[in-house]
N, C-alpha and C. Protein backbone atom coordinates (compact mmCIF):
# COMPACT_ATOMS: atom_id res chain seq x y z
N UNK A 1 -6.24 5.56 -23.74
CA UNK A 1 -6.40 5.55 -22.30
C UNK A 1 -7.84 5.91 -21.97
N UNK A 2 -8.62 5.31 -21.07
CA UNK A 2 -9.55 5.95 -20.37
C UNK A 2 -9.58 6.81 -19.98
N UNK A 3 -11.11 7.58 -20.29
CA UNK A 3 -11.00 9.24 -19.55
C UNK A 3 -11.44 9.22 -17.39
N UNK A 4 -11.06 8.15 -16.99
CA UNK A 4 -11.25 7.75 -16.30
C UNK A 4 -9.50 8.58 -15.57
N UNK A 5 -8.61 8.72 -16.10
CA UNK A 5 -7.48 9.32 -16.12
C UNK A 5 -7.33 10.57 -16.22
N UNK A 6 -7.85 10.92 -17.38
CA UNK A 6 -7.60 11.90 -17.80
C UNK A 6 -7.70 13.28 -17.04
N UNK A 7 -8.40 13.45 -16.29
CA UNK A 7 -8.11 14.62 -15.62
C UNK A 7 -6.78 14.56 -14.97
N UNK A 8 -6.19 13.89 -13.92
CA UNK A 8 -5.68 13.56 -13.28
C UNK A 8 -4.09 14.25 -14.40
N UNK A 9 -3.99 13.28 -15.18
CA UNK A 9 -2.94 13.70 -16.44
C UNK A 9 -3.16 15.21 -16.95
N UNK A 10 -4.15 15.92 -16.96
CA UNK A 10 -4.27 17.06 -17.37
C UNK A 10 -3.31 18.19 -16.05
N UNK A 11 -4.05 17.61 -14.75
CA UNK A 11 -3.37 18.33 -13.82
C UNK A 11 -2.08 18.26 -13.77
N UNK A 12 -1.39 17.28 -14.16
CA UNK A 12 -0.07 16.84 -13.85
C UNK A 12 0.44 18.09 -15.19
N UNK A 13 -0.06 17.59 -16.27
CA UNK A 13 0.85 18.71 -17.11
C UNK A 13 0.77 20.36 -16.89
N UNK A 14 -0.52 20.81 -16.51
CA UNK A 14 -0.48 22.28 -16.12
C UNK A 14 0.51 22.48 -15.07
N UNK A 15 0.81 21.47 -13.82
CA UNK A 15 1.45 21.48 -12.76
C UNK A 15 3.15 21.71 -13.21
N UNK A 16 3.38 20.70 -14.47
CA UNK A 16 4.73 20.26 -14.42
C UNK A 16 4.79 22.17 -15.31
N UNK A 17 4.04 21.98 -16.28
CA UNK A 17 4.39 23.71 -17.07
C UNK A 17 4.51 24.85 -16.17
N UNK A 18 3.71 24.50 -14.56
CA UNK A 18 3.74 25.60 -13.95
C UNK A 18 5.56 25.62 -13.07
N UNK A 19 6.10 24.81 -12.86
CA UNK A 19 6.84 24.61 -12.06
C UNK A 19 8.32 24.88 -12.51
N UNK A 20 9.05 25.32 -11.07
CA UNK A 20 9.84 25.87 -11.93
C UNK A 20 11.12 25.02 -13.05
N UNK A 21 11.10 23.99 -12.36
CA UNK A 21 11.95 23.38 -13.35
C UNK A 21 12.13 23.65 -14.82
N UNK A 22 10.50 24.38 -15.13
CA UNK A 22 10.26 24.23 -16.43
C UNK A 22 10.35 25.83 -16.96
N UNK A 23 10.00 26.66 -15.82
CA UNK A 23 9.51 27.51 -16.23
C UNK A 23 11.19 28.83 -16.27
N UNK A 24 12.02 28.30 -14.81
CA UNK A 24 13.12 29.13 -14.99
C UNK A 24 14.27 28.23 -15.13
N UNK A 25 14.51 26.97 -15.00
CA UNK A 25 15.81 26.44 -15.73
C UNK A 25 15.49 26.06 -17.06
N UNK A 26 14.29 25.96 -17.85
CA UNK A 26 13.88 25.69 -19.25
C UNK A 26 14.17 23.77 -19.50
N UNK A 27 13.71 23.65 -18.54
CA UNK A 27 13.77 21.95 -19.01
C UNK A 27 12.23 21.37 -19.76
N UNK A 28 12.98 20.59 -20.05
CA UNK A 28 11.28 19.74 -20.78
C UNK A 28 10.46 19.22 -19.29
N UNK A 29 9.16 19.43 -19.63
CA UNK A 29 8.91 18.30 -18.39
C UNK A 29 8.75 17.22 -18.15
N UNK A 30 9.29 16.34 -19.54
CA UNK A 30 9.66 14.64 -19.34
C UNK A 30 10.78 15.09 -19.11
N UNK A 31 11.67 15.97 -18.83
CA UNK A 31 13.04 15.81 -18.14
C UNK A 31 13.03 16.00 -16.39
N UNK A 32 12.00 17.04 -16.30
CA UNK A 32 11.85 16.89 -14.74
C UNK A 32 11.29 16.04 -14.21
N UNK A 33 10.40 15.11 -14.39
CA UNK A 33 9.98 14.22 -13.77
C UNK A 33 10.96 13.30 -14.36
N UNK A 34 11.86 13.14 -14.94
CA UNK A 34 13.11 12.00 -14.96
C UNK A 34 14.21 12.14 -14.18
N UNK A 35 14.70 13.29 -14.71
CA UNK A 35 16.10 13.42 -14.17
C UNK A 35 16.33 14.35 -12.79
N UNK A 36 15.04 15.04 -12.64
CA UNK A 36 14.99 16.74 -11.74
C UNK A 36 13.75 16.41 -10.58
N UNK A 37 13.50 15.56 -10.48
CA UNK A 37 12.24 15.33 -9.71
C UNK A 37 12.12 16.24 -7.96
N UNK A 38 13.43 16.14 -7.82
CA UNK A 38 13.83 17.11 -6.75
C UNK A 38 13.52 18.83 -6.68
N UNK A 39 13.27 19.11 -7.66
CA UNK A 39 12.70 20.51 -8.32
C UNK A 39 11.51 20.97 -8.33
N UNK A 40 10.52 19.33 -8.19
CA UNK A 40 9.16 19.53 -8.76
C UNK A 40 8.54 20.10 -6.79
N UNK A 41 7.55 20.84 -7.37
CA UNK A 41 6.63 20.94 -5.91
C UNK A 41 6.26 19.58 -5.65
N UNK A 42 6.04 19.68 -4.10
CA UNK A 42 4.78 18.61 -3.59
C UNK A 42 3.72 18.32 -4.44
N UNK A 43 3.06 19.12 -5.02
CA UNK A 43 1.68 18.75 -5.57
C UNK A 43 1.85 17.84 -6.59
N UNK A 44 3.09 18.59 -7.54
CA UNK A 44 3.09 17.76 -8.91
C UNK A 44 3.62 16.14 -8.71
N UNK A 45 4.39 16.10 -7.60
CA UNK A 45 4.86 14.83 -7.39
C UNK A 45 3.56 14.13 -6.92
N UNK A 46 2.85 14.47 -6.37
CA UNK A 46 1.23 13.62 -5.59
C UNK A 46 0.74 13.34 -6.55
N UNK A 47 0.84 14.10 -7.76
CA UNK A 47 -0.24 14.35 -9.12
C UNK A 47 0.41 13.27 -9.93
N UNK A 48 1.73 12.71 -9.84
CA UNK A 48 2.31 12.46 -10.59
C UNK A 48 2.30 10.25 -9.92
N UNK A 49 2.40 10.52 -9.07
CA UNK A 49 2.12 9.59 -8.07
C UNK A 49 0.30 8.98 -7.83
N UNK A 50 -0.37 9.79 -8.23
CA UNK A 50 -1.45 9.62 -8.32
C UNK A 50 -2.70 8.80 -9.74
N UNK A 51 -1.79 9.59 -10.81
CA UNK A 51 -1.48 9.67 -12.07
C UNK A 51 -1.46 7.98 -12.88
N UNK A 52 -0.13 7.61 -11.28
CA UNK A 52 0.54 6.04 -11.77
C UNK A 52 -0.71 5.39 -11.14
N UNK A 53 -1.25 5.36 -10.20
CA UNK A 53 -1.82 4.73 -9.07
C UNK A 53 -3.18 4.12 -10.09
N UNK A 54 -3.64 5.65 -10.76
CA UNK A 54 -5.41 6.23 -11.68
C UNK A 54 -4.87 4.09 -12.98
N UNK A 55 -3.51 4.41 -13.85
CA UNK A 55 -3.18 3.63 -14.70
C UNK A 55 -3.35 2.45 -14.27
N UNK A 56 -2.76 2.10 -13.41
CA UNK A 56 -2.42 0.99 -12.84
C UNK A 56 -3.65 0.15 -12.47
N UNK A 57 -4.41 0.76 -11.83
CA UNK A 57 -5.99 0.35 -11.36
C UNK A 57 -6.77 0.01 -12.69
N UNK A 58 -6.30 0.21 -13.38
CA UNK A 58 -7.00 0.29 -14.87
C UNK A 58 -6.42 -1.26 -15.28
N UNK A 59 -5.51 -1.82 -15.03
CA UNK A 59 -5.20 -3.40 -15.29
C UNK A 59 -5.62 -4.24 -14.45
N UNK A 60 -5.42 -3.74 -13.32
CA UNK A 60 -6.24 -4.77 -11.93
C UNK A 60 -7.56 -5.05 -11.92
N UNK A 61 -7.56 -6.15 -12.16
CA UNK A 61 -9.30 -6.68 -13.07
C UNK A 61 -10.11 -6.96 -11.81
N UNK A 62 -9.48 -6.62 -10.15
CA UNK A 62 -10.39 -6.35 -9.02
C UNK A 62 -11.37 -4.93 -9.20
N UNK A 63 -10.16 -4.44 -9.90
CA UNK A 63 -10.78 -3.12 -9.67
C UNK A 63 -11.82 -2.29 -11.05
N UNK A 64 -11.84 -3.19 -11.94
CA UNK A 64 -12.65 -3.51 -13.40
C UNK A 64 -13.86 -3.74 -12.75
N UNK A 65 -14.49 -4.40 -11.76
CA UNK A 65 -15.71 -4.71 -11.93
C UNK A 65 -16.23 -3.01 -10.93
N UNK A 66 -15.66 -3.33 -9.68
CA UNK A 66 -15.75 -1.55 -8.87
C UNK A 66 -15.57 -0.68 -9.18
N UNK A 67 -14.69 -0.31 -10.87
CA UNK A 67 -14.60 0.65 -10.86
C UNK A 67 -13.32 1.82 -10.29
N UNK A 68 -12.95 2.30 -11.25
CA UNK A 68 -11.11 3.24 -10.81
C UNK A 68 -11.43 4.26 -9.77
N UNK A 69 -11.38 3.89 -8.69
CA UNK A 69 -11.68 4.90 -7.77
C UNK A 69 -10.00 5.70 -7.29
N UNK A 70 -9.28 5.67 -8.08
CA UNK A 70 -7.86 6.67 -8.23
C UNK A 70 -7.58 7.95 -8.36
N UNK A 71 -9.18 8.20 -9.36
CA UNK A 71 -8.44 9.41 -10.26
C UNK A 71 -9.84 10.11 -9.41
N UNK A 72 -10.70 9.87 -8.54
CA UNK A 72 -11.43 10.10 -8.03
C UNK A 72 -11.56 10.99 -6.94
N UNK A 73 -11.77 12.44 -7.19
CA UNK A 73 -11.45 13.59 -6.42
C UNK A 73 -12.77 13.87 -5.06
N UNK A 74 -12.45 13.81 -4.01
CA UNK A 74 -13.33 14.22 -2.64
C UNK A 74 -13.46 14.85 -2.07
N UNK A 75 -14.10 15.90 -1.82
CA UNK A 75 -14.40 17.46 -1.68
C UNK A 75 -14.09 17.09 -0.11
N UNK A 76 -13.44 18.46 0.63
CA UNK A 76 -13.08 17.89 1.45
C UNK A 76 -14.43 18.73 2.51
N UNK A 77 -14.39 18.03 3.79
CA UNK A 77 -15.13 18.03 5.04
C UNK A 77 -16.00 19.48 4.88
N UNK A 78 -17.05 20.25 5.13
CA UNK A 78 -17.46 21.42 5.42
C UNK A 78 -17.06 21.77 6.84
N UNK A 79 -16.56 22.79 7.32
CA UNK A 79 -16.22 23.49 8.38
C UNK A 79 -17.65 24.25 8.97
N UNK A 80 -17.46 24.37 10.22
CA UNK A 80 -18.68 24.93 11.13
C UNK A 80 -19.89 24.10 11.26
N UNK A 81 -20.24 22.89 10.80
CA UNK A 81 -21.23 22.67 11.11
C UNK A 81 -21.55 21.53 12.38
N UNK A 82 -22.57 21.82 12.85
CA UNK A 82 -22.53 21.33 14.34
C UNK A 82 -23.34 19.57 13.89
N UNK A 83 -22.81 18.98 14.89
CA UNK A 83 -23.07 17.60 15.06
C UNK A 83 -24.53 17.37 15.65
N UNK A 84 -25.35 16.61 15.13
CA UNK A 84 -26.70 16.88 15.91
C UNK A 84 -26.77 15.86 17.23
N UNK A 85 -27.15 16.79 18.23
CA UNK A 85 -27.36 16.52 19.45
C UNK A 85 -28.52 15.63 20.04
N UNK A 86 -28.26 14.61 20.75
CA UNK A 86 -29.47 13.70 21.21
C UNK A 86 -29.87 14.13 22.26
């Protein structure tokens, strides 16, 4: 796989180890994201959803010449700063 992914997959597994599916009913976490998905937090499902999105872009030969912009993280907005005035 491209490391073009790879973060993305890294988060997903710290997420799924953190969660409880895994951590207090003792499931695998190819079992929660199969059978338990209802268990998982919001995040890990986005991560997990995100994850497919990062792969997938990786066959779409539109997106071969631009580049996997999936797995591609965007710092979000800075707060307080003023708009410059005309």
């Amino acid at each position: 796989m491209s490391s073009s992914c790879q973060h993305l997959l890294a988060a997903l597994k710290e997420c799924l180890l953190q969660s409880d599916c895994v951590m207090k009913h003792g499931h695998l976490p190819s079992e929660c994201l199969k059978q338990y998905p209802h268990e998982l937090p919001e995040r890990c499902l986005s991560l997990r959803q995100a994850t497919f999105d990062c792969k997938r872009n990786m066959l779409d030969m539109r997106k071969r010449f631009r580049g996997n912009t999936s797995g591609i993280v965007v710092p979000p907005p800075e707060t307080g700063r003023t708009s410059p005035s005309s």
